[in-house]
C-alpha atoms as a PDB file:
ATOM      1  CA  UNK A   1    -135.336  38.096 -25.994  1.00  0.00           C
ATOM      2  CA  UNK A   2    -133.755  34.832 -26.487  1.00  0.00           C
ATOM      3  CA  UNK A   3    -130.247  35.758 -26.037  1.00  0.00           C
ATOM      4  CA  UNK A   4    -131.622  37.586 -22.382  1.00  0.00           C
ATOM      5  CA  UNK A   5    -132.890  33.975 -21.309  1.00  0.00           C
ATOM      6  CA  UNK A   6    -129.230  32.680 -21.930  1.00  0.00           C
ATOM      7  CA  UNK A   7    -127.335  35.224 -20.606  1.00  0.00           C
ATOM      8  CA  UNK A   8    -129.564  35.025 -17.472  1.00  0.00           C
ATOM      9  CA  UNK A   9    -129.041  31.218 -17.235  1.00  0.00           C
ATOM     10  CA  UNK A  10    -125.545  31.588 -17.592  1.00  0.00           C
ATOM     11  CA  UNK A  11    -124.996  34.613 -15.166  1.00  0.00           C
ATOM     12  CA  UNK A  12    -127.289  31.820 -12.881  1.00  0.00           C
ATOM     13  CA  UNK A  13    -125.012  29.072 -13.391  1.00  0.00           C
ATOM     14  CA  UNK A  14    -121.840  30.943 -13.051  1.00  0.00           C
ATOM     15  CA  UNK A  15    -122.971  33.021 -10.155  1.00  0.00           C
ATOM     16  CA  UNK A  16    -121.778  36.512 -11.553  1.00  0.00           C
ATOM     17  CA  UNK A  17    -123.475  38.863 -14.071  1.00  0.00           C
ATOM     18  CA  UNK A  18    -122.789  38.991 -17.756  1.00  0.00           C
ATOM     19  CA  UNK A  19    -123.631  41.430 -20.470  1.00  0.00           C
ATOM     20  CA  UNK A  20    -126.256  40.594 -22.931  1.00  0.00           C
ATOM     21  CA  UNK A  21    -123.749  42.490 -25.619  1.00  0.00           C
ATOM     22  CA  UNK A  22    -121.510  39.619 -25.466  1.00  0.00           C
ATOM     23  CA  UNK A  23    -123.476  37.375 -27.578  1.00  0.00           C
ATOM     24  CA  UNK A  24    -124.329  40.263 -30.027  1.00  0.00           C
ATOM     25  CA  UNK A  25    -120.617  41.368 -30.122  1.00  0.00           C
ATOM     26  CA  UNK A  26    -119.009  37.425 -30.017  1.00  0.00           C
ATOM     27  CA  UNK A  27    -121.745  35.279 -31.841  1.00  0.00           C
ATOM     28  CA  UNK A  28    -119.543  32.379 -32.708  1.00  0.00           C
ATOM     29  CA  UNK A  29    -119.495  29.960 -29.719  1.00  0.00           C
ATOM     30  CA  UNK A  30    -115.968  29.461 -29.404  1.00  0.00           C
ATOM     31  CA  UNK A  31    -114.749  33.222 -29.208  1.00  0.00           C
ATOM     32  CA  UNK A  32    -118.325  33.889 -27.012  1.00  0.00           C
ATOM     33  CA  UNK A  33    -116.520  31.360 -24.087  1.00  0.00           C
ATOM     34  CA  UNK A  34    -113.502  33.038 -24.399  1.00  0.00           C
ATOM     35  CA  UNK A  35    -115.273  36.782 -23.829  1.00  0.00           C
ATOM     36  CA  UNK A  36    -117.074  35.317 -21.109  1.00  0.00           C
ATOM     37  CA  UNK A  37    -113.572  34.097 -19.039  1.00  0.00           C
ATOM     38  CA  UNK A  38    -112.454  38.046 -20.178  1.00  0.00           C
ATOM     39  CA  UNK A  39    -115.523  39.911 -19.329  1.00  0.00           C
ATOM     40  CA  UNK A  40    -114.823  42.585 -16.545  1.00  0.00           C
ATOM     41  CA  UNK A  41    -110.999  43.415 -18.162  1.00  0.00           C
ATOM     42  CA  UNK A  42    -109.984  46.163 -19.841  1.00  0.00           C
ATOM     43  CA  UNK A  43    -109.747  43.922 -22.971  1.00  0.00           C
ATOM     44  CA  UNK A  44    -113.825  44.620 -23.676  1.00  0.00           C
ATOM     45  CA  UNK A  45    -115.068  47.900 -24.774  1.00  0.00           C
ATOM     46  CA  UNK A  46    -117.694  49.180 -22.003  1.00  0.00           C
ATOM     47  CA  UNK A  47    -120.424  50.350 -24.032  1.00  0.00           C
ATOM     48  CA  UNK A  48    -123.664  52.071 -21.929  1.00  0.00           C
ATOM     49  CA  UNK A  49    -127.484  50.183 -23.650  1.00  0.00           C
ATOM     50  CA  UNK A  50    -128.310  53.313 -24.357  1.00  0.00           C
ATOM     51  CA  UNK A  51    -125.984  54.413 -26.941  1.00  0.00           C
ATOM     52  CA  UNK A  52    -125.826  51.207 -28.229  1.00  0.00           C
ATOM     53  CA  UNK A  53    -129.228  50.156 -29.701  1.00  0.00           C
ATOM     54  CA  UNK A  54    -129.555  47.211 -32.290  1.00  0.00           C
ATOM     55  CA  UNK A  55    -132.075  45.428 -34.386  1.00  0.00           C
ATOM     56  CA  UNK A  56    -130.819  42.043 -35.239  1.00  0.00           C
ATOM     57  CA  UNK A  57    -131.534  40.716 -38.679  1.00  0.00           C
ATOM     58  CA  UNK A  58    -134.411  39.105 -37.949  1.00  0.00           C
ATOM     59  CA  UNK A  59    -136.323  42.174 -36.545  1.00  0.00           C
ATOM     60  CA  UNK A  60    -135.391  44.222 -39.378  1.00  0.00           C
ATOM     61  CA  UNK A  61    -136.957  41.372 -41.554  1.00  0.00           C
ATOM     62  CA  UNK A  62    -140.337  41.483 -39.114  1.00  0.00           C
ATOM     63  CA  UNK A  63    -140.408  45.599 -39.707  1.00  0.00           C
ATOM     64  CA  UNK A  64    -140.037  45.099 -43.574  1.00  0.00           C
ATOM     65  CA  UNK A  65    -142.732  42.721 -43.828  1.00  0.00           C
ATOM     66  CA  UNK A  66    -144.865  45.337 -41.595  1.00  0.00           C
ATOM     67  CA  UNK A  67    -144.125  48.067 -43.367  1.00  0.00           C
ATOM     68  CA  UNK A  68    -144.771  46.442 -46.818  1.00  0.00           C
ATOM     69  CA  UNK A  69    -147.679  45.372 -45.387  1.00  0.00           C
ATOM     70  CA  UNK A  70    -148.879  47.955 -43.078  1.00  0.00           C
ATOM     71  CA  UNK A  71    -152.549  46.281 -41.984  1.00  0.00           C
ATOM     72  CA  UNK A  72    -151.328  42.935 -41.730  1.00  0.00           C
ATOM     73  CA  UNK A  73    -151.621  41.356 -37.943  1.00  0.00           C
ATOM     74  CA  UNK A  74    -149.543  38.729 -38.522  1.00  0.00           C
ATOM     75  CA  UNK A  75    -146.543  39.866 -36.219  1.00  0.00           C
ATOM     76  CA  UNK A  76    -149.180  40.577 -33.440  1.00  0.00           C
ATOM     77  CA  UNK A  77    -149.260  38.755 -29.853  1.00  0.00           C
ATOM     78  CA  UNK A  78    -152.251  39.018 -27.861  1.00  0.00           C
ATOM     79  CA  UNK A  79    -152.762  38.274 -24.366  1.00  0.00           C
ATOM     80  CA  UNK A  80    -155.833  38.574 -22.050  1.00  0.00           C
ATOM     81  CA  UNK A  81    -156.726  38.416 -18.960  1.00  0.00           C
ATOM     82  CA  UNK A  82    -160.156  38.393 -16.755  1.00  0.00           C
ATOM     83  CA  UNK A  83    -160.123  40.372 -13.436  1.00  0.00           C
ATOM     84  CA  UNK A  84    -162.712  39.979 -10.906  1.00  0.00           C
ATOM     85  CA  UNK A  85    -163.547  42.667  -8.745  1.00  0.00           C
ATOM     86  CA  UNK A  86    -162.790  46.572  -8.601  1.00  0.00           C
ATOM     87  CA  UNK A  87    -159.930  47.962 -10.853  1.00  0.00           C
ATOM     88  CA  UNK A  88    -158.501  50.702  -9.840  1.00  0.00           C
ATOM     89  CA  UNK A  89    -157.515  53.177 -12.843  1.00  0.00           C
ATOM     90  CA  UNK A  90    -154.553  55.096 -11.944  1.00  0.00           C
ATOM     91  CA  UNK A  91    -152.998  51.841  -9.651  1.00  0.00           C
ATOM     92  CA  UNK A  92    -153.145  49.567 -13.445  1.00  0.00           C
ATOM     93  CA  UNK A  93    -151.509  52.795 -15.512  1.00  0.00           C
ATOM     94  CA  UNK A  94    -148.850  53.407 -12.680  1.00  0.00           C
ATOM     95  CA  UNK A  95    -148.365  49.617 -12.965  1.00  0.00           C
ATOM     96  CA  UNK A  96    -148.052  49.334 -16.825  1.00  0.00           C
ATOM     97  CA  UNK A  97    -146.081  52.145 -16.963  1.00  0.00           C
ATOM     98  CA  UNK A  98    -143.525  50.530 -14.499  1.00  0.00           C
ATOM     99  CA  UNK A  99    -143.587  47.896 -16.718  1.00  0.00           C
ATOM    100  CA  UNK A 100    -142.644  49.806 -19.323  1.00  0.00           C
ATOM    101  CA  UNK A 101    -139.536  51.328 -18.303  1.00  0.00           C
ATOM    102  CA  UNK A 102    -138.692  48.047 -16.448  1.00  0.00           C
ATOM    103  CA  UNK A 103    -138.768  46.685 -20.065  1.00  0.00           C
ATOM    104  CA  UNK A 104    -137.048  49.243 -22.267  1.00  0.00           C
ATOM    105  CA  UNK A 105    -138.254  47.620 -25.758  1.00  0.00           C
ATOM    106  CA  UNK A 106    -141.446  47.848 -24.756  1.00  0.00           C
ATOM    107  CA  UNK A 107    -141.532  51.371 -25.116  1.00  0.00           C
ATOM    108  CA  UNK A 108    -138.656  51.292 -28.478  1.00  0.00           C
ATOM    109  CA  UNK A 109    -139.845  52.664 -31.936  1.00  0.00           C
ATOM    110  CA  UNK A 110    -137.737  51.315 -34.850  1.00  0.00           C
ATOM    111  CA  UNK A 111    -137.866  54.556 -37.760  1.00  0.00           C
ATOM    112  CA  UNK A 112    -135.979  53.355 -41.012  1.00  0.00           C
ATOM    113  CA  UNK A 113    -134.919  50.386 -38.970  1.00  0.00           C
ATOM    114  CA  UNK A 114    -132.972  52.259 -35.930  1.00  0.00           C
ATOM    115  CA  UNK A 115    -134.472  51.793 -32.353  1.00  0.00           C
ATOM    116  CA  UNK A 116    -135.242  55.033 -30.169  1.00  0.00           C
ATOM    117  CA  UNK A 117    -136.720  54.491 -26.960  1.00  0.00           C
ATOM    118  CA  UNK A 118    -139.372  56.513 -25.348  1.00  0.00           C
ATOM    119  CA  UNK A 119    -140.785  58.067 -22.190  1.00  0.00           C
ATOM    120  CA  UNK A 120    -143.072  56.317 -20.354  1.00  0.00           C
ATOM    121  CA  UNK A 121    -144.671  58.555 -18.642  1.00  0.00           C
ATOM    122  CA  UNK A 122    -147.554  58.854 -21.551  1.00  0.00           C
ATOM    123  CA  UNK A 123    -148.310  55.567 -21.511  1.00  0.00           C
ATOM    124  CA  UNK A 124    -151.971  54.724 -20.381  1.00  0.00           C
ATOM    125  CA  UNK A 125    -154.076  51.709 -20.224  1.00  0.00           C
ATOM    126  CA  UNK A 126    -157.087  52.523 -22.850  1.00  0.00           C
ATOM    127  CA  UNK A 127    -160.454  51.591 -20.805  1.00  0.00           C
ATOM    128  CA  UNK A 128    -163.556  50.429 -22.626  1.00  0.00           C
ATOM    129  CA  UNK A 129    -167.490  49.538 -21.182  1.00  0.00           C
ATOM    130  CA  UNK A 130    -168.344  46.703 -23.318  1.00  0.00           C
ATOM    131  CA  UNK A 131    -171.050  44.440 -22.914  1.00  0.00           C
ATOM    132  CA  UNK A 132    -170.518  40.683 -22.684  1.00  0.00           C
ATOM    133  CA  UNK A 133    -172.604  40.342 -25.972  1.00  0.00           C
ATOM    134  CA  UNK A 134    -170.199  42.751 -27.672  1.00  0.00           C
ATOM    135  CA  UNK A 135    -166.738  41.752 -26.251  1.00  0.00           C
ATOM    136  CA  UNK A 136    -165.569  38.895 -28.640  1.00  0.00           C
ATOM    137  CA  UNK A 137    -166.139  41.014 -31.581  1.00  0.00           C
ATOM    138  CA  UNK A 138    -164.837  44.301 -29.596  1.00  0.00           C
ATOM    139  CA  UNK A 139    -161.407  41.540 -29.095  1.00  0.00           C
ATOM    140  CA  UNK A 140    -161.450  40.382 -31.973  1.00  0.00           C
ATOM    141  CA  UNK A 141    -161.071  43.731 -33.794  1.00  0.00           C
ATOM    142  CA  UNK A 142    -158.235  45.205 -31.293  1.00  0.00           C
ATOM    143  CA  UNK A 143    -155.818  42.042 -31.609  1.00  0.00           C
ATOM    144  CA  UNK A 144    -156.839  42.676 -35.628  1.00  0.00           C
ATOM    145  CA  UNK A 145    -155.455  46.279 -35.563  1.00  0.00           C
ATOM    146  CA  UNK A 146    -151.888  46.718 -36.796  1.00  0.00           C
ATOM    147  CA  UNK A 147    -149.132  48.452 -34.849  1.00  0.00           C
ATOM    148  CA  UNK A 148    -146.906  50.555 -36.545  1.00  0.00           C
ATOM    149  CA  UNK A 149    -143.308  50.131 -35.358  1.00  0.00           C
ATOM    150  CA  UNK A 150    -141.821  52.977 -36.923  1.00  0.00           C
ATOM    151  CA  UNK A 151    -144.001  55.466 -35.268  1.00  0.00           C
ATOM    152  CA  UNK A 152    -146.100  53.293 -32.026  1.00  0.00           C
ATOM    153  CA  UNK A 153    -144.184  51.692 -28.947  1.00  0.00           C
ATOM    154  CA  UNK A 154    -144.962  47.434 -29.799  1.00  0.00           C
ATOM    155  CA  UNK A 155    -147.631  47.156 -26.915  1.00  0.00           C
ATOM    156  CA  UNK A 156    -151.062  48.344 -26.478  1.00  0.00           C
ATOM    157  CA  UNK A 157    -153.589  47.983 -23.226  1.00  0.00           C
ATOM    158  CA  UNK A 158    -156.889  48.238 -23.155  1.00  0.00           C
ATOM    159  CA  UNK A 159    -158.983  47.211 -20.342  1.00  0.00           C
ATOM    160  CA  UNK A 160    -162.759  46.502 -21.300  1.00  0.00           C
ATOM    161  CA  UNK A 161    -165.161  47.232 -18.144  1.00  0.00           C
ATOM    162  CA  UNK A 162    -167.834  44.073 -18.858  1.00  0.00           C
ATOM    163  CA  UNK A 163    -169.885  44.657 -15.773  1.00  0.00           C
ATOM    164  CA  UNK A 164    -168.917  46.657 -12.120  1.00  0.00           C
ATOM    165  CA  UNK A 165    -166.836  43.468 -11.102  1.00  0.00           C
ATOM    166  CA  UNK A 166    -165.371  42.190 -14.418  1.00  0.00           C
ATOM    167  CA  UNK A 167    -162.978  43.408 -16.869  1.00  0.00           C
ATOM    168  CA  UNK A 168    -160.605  41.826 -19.114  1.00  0.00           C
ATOM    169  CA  UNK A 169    -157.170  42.899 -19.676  1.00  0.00           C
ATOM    170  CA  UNK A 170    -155.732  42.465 -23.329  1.00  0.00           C
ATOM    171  CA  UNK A 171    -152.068  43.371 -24.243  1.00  0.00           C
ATOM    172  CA  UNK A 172    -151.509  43.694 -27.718  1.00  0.00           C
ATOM    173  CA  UNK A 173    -147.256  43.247 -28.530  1.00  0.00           C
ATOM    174  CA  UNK A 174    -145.516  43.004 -31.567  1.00  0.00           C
ATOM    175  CA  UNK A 175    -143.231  39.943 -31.991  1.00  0.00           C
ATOM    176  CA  UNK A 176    -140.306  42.583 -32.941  1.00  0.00           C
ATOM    177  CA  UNK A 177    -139.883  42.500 -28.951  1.00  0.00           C
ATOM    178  CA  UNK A 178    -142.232  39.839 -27.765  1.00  0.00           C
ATOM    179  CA  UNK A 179    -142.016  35.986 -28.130  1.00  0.00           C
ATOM    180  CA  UNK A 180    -144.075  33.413 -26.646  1.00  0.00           C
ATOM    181  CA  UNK A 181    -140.694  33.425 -23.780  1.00  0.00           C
ATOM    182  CA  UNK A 182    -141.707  36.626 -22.387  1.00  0.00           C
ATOM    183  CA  UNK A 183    -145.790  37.725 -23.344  1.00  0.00           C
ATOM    184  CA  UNK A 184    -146.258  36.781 -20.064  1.00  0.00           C
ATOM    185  CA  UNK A 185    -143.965  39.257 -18.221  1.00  0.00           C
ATOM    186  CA  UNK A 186    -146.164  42.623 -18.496  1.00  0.00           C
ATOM    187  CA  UNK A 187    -149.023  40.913 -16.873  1.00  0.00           C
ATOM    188  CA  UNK A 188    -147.037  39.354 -14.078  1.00  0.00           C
ATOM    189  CA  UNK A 189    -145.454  42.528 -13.475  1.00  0.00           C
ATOM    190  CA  UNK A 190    -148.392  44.153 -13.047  1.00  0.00           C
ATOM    191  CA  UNK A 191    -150.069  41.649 -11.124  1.00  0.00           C
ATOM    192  CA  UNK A 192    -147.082  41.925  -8.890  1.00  0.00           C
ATOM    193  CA  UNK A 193    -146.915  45.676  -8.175  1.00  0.00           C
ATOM    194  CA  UNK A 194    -150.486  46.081  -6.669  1.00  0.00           C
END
C-alpha cells in the first residue's frame, strides 16, 4: 500500500502516470530513476495486474504468523463508524461492493502464499439489531474474530442496527492489505457513492 502512495506522489509530481510494478520490479533507488525516465519504451516488459499477482516478503511473513496461529487477532484493523438516520440495505452493499472491486486486494485470498482475487458480487454487509447495552461486547467480539487469508477476502462489514436511527458501521481488515495509510478508504468510498 505504501509503494501505491509513492507511485501516486510521483505520477503527481511528474504529471504523467507510472506503474506501481516499477518499484516491485527495480527496488534499488538508482536503477528505479532510471526505469522511471524509460517507462513507456519498449525496453519494459508490459505485464497486465492480473497475471501478475505478488505477496512481498513481508505479507508472506503476516500469513505465516496467521496461519501458525490461526485465532490470533493480532494482524486485525478495525474501524467504526456511527450513522444517524435511515440506512438503506441494498444502497450500503451496492456501495461496499464498489468498493471492493475499486480495491482489488480487498477482495484477494492468499492459498499457500499465492494471491487469487475474487468476485465481488457476493459480498454483503452482515446486519445485526443490537442493543446499546450489548454493543461493546457484540464489538468487541467481531474485531476479536480471526480472518483466514487463505480461504476469506481480508475485510468484513457488519452493520449493527442500535435503534431505528442509529447504527454503527465496523470494517474488520487484515493488515496483509490494510495499513493505518489506507483503513480509511472503504468508508470514504462508501460515504461518497450515496
Amino acid at each position: 500500500l505504501m509503494a501505491m502512495q509513492v507511485i501516486h506522489e510521483l505520477s503527481e509530481e511528474l504529471n504523467r502516470p507510472l506503474s506501481v510494478h516499477l518499484l516491485e520490479d527495480f527496488p534499488v533507488l538508482h536503477a528505479f530513476a532510471k526505469a522511471i525516465e524509460n517507462e513507456g519504451s519498449p525496453q519494459l516488459p508490459l505485464i497486465e495486474a492480473q497475471e501478475r499477482l505478488l505477496i512481498s516478503p513481508h505479507q508472506d511473513w503476516i500469513r505465516d504468523f496467521q496461519k501458525r496461529n490461526p485465532k490470533s487477532p493480532a494482524f486485525l484493523v478495525p474501524r467504526g463508524i456511527r450513522i444517524t438516520g435511515d440506512v438503506d440495505e441494498t444502497l450500503l452493499n451496492s456501495a461496499a461492493r464498489g468498493v471492493l472491486k475499486h480495491h482489488p486486494m480487498l477482495r484477494t485470498v492468499f492459498p499457500e502464499g499465492r494471491p487469487e482475487r475474487l468476485s465481488a458480487d457476493g459480498f454483503t454487509v452482515k446486519v445485526v439489531d443490537s442493543h446499546a447495552e450489548d454493543l461493546d461486547e457484540m464489538l468487541a467480539r467481531e474485531v476479536r474474530r480471526p480472518i483466514d487469508p487463505d480461504q476469506e477476502i481480508p475485510i468484513r462489514m457488519t452493520l449493527y442496527r442500535v435503534s431505528g436511527r442509529e447504527s454503527i458501521l465496523l470494517a474488520v481488515e487484515h493488515h496483509l492489505v490494510a495499513d493505518c495509510w489506507s483503513m480509511g478508504l472503504p468508508f470514504q468510498e462508501i460515504s461518497d457513492s450515496g
